[in-house]
C-alpha atoms as a PDB file:
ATOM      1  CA  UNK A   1      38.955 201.446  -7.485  1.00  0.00           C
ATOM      2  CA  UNK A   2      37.093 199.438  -9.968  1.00  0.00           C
ATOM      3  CA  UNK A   3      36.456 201.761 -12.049  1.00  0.00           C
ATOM      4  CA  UNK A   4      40.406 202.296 -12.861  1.00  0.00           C
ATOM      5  CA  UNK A   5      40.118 198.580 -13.034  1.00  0.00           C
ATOM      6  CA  UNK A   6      37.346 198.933 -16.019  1.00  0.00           C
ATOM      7  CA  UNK A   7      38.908 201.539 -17.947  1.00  0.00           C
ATOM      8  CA  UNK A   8      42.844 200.116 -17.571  1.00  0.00           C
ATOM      9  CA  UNK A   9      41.570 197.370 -19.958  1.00  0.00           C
ATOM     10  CA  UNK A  10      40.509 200.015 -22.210  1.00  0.00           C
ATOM     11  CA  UNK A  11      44.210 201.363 -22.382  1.00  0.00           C
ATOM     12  CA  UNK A  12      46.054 200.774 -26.102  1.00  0.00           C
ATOM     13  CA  UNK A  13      48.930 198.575 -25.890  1.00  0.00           C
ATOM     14  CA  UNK A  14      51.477 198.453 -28.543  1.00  0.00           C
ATOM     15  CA  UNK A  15      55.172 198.162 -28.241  1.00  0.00           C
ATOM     16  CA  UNK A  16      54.813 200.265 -25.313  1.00  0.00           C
ATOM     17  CA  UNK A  17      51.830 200.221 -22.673  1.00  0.00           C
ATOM     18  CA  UNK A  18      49.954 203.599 -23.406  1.00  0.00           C
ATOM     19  CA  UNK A  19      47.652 205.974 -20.996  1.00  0.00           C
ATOM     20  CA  UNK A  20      43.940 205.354 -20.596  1.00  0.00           C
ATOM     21  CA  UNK A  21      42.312 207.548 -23.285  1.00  0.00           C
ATOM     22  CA  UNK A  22      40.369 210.444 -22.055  1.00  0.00           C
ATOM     23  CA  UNK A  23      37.369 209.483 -25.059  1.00  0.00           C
ATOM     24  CA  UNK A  24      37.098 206.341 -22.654  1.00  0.00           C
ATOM     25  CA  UNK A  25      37.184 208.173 -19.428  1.00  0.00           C
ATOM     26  CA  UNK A  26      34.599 210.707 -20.905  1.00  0.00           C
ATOM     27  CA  UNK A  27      32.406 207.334 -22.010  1.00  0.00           C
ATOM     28  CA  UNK A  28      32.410 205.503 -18.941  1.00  0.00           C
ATOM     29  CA  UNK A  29      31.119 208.648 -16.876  1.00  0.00           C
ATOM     30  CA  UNK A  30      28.488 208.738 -19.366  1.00  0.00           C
ATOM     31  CA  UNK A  31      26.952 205.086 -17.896  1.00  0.00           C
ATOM     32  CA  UNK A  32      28.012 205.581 -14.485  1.00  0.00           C
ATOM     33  CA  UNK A  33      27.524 209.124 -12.708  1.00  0.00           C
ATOM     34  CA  UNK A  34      30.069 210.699 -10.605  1.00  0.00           C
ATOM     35  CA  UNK A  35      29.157 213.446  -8.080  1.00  0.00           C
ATOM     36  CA  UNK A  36      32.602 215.632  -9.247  1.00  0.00           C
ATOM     37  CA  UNK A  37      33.287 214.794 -13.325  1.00  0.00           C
ATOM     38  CA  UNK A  38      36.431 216.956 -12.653  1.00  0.00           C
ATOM     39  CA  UNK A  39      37.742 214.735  -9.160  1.00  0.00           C
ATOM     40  CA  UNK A  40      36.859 211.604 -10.963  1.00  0.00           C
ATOM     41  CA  UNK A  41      38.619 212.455 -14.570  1.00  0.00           C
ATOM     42  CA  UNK A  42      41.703 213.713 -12.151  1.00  0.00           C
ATOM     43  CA  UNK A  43      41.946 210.417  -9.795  1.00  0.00           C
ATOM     44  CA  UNK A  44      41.829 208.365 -12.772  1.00  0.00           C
ATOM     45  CA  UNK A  45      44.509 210.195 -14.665  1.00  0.00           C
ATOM     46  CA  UNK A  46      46.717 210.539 -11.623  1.00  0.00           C
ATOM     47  CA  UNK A  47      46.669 206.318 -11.542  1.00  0.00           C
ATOM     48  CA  UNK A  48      46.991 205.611 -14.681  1.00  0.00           C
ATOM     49  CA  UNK A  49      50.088 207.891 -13.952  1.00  0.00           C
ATOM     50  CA  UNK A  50      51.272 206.122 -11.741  1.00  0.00           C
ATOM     51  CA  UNK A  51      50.138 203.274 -12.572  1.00  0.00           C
ATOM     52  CA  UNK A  52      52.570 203.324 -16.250  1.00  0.00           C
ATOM     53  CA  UNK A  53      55.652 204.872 -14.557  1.00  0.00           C
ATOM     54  CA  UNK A  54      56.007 201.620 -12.318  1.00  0.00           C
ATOM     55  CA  UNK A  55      55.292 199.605 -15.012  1.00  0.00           C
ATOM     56  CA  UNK A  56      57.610 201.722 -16.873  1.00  0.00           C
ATOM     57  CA  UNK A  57      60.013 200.820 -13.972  1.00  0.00           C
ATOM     58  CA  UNK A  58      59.330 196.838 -14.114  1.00  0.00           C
ATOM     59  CA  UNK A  59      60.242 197.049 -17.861  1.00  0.00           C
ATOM     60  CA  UNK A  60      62.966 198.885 -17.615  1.00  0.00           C
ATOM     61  CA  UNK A  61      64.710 196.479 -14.650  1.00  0.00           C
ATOM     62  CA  UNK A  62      63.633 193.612 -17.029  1.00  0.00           C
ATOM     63  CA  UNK A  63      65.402 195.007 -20.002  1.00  0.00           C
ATOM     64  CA  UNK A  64      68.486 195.461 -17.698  1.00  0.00           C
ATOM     65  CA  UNK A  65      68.086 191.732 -16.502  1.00  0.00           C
ATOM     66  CA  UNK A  66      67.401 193.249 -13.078  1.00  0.00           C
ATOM     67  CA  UNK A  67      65.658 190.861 -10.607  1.00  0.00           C
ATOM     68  CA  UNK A  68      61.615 192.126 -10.346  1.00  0.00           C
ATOM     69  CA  UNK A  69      59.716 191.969  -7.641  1.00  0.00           C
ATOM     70  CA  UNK A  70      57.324 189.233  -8.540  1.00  0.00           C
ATOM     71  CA  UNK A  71      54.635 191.319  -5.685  1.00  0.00           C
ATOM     72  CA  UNK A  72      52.076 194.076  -7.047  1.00  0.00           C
ATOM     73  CA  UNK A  73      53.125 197.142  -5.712  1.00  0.00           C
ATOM     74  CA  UNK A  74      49.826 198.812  -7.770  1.00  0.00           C
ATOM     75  CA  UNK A  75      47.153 198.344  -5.037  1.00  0.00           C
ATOM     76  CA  UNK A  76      49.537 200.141  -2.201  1.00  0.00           C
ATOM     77  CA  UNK A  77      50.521 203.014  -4.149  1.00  0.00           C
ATOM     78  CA  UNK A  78      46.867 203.751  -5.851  1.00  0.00           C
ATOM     79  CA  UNK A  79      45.587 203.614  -1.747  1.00  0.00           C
ATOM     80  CA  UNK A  80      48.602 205.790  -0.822  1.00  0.00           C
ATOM     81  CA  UNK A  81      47.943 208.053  -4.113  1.00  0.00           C
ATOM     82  CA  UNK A  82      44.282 208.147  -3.099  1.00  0.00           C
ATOM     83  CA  UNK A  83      45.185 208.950   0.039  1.00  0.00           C
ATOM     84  CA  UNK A  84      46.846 212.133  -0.668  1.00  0.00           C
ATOM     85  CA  UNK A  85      44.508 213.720  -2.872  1.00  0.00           C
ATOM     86  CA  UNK A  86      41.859 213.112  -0.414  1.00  0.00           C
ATOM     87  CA  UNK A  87      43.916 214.863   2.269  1.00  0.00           C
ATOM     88  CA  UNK A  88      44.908 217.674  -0.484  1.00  0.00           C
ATOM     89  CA  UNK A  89      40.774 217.966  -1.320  1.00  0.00           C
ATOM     90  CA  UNK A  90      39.842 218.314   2.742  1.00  0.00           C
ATOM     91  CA  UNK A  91      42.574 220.881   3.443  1.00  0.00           C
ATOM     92  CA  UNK A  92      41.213 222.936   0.033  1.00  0.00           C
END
């Protein structure tokens, strides 16, 4: 989604990556309309989820000198993420 893509960059990054802030979430459906404010603030959250726990997870093999996989396992598990909730929505 580019709209995770957007508001990822808007995330606060210290001396650990933090979660998209909900001020910025709120903002950004202020310029662009979404048909469900309540489906679009819970995709987003449920990425950037995801999203930091396998970051969290590359860090953490890192620190332990693990071997990372140099790949981007993000796309695949947002579509597979995405792909739940929209079967979870339909069978609401």
């Amino acid at each position: 989604m580019e709209s995770f893509g957007l508001l990822s960059a808007r995330r606060p990054i210290g001396m650990a990556l933090g979660a998209i802030p909900f001020t910025d979430i709120k903002a950004y459906l202020e310029f662009f309309p979404w048909h469900d404010y309540e489906e679009f603030i819970l995709y987003i959250t449920r990425m950037d989820s995801k999203y930091l726990e396998i970051q969290n997870k590359k860090s953490d093999s890192k620190n332990n000198k693990t071997p990372s996989n140099n790949g981007s396992p993000i796309t695949d598990s947002m579509q597979q993420m995405l792909d739940k909730l929209a079967q979870n929505k339909t069978s609401e």
